[in-house]
Protein backbone atom coordinates (compact mmCIF):
# COMPACT_ATOMS: atom_id res chain seq x y z
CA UNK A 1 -20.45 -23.47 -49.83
CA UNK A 2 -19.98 -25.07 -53.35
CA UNK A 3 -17.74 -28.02 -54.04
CA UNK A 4 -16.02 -25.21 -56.65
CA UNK A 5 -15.52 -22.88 -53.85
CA UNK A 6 -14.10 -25.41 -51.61
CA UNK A 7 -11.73 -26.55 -53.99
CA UNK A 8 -10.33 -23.19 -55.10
CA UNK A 9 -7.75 -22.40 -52.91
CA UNK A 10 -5.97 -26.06 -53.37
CA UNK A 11 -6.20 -25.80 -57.11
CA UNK A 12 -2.69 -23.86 -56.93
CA UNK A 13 -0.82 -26.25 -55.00
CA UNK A 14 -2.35 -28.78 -57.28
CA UNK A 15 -0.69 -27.73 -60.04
CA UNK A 16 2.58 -27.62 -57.97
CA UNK A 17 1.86 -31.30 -57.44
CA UNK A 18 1.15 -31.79 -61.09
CA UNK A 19 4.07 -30.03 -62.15
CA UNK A 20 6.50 -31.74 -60.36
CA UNK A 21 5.14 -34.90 -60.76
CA UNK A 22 5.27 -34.89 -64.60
CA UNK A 23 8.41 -32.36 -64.70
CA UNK A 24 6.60 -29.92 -67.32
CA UNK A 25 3.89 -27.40 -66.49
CA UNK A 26 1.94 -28.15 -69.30
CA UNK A 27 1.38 -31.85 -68.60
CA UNK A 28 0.87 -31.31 -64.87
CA UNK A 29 -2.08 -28.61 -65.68
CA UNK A 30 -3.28 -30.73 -68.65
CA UNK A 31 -4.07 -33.82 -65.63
CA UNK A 32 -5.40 -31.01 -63.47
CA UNK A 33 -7.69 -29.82 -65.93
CA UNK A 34 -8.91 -33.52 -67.16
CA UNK A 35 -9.20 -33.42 -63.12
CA UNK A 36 -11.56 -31.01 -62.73
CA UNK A 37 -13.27 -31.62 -65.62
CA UNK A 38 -14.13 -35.01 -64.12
CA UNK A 39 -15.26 -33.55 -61.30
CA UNK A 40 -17.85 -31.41 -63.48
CA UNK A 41 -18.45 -34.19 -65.69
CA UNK A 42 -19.42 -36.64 -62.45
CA UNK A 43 -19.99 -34.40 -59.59
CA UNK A 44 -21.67 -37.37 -57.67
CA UNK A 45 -18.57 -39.14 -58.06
CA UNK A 46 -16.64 -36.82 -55.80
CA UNK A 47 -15.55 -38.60 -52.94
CA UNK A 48 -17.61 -36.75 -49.73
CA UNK A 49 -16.55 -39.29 -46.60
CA UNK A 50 -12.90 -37.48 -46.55
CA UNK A 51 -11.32 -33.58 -46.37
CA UNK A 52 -12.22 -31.64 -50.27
CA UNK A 53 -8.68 -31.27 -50.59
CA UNK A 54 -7.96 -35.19 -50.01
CA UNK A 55 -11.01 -35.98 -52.81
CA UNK A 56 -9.23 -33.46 -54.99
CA UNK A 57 -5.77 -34.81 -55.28
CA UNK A 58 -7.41 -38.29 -55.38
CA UNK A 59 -9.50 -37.67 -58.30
CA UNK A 60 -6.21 -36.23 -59.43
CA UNK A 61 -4.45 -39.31 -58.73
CA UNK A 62 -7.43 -41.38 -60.68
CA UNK A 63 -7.02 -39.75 -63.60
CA UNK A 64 -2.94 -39.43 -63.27
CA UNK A 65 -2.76 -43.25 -63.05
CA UNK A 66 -4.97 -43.83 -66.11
CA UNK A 67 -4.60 -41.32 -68.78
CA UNK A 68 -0.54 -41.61 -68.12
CA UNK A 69 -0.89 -45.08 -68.80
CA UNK A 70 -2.99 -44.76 -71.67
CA UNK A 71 -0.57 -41.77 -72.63
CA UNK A 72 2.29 -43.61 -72.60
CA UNK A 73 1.55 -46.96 -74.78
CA UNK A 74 0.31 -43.75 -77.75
CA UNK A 75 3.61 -42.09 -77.44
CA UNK A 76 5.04 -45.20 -77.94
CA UNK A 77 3.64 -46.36 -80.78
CA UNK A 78 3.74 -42.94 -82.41
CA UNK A 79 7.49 -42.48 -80.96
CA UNK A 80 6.16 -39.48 -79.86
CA UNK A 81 8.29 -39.13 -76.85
CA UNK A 82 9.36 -35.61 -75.11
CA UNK A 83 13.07 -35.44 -73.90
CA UNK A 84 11.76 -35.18 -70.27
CA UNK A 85 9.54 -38.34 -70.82
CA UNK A 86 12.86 -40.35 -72.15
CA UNK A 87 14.17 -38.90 -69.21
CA UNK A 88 11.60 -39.92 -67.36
CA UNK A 89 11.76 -43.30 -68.23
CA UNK A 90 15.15 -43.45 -67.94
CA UNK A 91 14.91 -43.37 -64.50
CA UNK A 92 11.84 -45.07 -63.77
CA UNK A 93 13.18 -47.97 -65.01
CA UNK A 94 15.29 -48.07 -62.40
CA UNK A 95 12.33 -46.45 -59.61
CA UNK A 96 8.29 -47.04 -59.23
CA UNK A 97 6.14 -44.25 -60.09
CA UNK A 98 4.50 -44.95 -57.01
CA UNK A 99 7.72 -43.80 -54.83
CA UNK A 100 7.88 -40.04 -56.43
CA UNK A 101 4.37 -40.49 -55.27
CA UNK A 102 4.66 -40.96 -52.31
CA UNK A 103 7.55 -38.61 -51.83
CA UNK A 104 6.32 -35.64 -53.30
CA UNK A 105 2.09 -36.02 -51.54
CA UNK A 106 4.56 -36.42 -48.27
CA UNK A 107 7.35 -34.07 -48.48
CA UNK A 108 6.29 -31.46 -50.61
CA UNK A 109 2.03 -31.20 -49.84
CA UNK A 110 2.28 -32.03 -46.62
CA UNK A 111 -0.10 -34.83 -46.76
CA UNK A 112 0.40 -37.14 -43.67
CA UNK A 113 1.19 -41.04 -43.61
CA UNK A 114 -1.93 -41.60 -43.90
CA UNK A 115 -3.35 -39.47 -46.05
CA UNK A 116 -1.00 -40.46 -48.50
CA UNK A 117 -1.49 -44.05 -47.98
CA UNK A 118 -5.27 -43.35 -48.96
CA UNK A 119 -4.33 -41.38 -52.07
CA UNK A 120 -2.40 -43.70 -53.62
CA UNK A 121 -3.87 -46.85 -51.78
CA UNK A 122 -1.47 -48.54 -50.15
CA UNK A 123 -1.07 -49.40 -46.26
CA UNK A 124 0.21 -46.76 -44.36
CA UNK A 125 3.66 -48.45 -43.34
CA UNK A 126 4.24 -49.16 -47.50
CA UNK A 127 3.93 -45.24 -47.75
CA UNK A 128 7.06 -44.99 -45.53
CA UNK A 129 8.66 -47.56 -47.50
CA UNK A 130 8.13 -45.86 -50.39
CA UNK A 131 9.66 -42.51 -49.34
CA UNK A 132 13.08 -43.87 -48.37
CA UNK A 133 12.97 -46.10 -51.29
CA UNK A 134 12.30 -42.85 -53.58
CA UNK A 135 14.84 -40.72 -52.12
CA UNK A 136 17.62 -43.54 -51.67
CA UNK A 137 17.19 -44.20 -55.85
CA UNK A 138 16.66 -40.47 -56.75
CA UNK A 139 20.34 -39.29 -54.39
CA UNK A 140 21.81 -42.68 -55.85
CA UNK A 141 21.10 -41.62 -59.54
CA UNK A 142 21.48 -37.78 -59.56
CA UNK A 143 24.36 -35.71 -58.44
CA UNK A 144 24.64 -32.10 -59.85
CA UNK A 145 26.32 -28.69 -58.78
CA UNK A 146 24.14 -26.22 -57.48
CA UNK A 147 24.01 -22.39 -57.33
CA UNK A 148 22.11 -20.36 -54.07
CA UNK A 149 20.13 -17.48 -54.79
CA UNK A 150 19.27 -16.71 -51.10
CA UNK A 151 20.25 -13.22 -49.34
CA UNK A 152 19.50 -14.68 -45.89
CA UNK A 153 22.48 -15.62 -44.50
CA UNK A 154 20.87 -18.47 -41.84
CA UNK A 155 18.16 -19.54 -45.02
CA UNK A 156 21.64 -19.75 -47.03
CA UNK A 157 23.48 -21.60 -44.72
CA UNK A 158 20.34 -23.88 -44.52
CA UNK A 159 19.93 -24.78 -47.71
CA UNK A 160 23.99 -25.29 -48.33
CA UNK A 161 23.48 -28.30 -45.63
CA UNK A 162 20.81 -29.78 -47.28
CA UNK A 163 22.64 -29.72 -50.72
CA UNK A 164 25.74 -30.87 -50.21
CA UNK A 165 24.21 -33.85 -47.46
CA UNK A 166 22.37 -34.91 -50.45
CA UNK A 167 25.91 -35.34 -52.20
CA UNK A 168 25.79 -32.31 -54.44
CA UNK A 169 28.50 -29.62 -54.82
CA UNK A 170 27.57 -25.73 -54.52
CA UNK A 171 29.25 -23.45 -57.10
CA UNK A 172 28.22 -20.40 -55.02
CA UNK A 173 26.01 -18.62 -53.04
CA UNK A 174 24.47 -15.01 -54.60
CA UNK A 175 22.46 -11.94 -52.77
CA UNK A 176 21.66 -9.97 -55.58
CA UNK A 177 20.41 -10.75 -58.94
CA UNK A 178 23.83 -9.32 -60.70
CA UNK A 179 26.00 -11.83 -58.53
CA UNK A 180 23.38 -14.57 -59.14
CA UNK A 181 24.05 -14.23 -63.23
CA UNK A 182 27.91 -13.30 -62.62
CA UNK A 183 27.98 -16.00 -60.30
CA UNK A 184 26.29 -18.61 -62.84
CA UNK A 185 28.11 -17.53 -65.92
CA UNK A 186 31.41 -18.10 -64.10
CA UNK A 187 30.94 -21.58 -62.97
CA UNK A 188 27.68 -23.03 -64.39
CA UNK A 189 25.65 -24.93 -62.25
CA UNK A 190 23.60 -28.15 -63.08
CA UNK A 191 20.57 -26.42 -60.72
CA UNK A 192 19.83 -23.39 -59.34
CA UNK A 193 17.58 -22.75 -55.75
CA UNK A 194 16.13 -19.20 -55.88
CA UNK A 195 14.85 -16.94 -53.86
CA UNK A 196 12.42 -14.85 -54.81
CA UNK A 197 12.85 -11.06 -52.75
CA UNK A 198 16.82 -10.54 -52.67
CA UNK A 199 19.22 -7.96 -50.74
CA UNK A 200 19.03 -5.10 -53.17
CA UNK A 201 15.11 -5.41 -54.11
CA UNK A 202 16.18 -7.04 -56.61
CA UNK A 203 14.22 -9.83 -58.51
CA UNK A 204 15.30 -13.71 -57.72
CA UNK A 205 12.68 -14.14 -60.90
CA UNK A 206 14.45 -11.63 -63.11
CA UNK A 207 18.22 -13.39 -61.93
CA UNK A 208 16.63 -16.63 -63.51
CA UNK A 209 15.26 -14.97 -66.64
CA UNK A 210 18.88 -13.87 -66.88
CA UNK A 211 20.39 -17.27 -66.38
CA UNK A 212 17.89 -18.94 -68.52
CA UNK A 213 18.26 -16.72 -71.40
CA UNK A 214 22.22 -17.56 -71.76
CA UNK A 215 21.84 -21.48 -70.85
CA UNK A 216 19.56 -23.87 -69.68
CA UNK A 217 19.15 -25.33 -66.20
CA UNK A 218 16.64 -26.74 -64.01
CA UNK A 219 15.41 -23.87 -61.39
CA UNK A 220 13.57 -24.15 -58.06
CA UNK A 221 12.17 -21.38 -56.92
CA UNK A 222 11.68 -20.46 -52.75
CA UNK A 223 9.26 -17.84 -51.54
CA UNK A 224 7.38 -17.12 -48.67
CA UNK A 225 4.23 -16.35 -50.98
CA UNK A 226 3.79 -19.32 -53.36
CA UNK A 227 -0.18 -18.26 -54.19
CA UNK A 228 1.58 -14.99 -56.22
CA UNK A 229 3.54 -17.25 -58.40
CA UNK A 230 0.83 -19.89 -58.83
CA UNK A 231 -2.38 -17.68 -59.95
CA UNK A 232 -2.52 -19.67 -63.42
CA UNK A 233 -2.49 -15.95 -65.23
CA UNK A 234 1.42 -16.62 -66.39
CA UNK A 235 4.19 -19.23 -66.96
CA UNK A 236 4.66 -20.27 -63.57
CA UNK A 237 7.50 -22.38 -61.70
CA UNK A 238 7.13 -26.24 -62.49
CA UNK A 239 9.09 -26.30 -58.91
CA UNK A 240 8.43 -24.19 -55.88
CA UNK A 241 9.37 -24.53 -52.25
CA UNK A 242 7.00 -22.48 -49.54
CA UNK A 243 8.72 -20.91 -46.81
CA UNK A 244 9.44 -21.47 -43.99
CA UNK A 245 10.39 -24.81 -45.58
CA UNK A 246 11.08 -28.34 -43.99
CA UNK A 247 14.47 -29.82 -45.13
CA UNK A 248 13.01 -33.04 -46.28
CA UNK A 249 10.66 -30.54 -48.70
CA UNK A 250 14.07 -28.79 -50.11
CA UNK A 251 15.42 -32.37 -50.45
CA UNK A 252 12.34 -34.11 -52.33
CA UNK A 253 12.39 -30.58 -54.86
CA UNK A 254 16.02 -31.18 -55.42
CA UNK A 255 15.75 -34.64 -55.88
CA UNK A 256 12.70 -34.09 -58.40
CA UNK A 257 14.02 -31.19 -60.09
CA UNK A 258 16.95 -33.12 -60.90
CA UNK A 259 14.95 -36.29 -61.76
CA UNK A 260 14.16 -34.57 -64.86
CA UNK A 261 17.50 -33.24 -66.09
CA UNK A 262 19.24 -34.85 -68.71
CA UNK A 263 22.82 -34.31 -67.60
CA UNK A 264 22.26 -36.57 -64.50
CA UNK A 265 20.91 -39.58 -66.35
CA UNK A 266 23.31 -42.43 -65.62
CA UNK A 267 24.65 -44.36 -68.75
């Protein structure tokens, strides 16, 4: 089998990675392109000793580290700077890089200690470290209201735990896409969790085209099929949570989604 072939299936959940990483789906896909194009480039490069998907995401990381350094000083002096980048900043002057990191390779890929530890080469107790540190900063900082687009009741119930022990309040929980809108035009939320297949056969994705098109709002999406949203053919989610779904996944989305959004950003 190729190397091409044996990356393929983990370019997707790449991009999730890059996505939520950089909090904009066309920076995370421009550092997974400049990935593979490395890889092309440099084929002998390619680290072989480890799992394709580990010497994927740490080519990844390679070229993460560097160009968003390099990146960064430009924008600077150009004062070129995106509102999600000030954002961005914002908060990372306050948290390492290197914790989102190591929360989102942990939490959200499902890399283990270890593997994580190799990826962004540190020892594997500092990955640990690095988690709590993460998510203590990222709760500390952020606290939004949330709306629930989820038409299982147990799912719902779920995910209501998770957001209001992270400190967040829920404005409501919706089954169909016509609640979902009614539901976030009543009391607007600071982030919405969506399903994707709700009670009616409705659309989670068309309840969020609805909400979107009256205000803006961060938006994670939930599904039990993540490879249909993620086939690079369309704009795709620059968050997405695969079901079934560990809580400390929902809580490292949350926190990342938020991480992002400008109405959180402490003064």
């Amino acid at each position: 089998m190729s190397l091409g072939q044996q990356l393929a299936p983990h370019l997707p959940f790449l991009r999730r990675y890059g996505r939520a990483l950089t909090g904009s789906q066309e920076h995370g896909d421009r550092y997974v392109r400049a990935t593979l194009e490395a890889i092309v480039a440099a084929p002998e490069e390619f680290p072989r000793d480890v799992d394709p998907r580990l010497g994927l995401y740490r080519t990844f990381q390679a070229i993460w580290q560097s160009a968003n350094a390099d990146e960064s000083e430009a924008l600077s002096a150009a004062g070129d700077i995106s509102n999600q980048e000030a954002i961005a900043r914002a908060r990372l002057a306050r948290m390492t890089p290197l914790s989102r990191q190591a929360l989102l390779l942990t939490a959200m890929e499902g890399f283990t200690t270890e593997d994580a530890a190799y990826l962004i080469d540190v020892e594997n107790d500092e990955v640990e470290k690095l988690v709590a540190n993460a998510l203590a900063e990222i709760e500390k900082q952020t606290r939004s209201r949330v709306l629930i687009i989820e038409d299982e009741p147990i799912i719902a119930m779920d995910i209501e735990t998770i957001v209001r022990d992270l400190g967040h309040d829920v404005t409501g929980v919706a089954v169909t896409r016509d609640e979902a809108v009614a539901a976030a035009l009543a009391d607007r939320p600071g982030l919405v969790l969506a399903d994707i297949q709700l009670a009616d056969d409705s659309s989670g994705i068309d309840a969020v085209k609805d909400i979107l098109a009256e205000f803006q709002v961060p938006v994670i999406f939930i599904t039990a099929f993540p490879e249909r949203l993620l086939t690079g053919e369309r704009p795709e989610p620059t968050f997405l949570i695969t079901k079934p779904f560990q809580r400390s996944t929902v809580k490292a989305a949350i926190s990342q989604a938020l991480f992002f959004d400008e109405s959180t950003v402490p003064a």
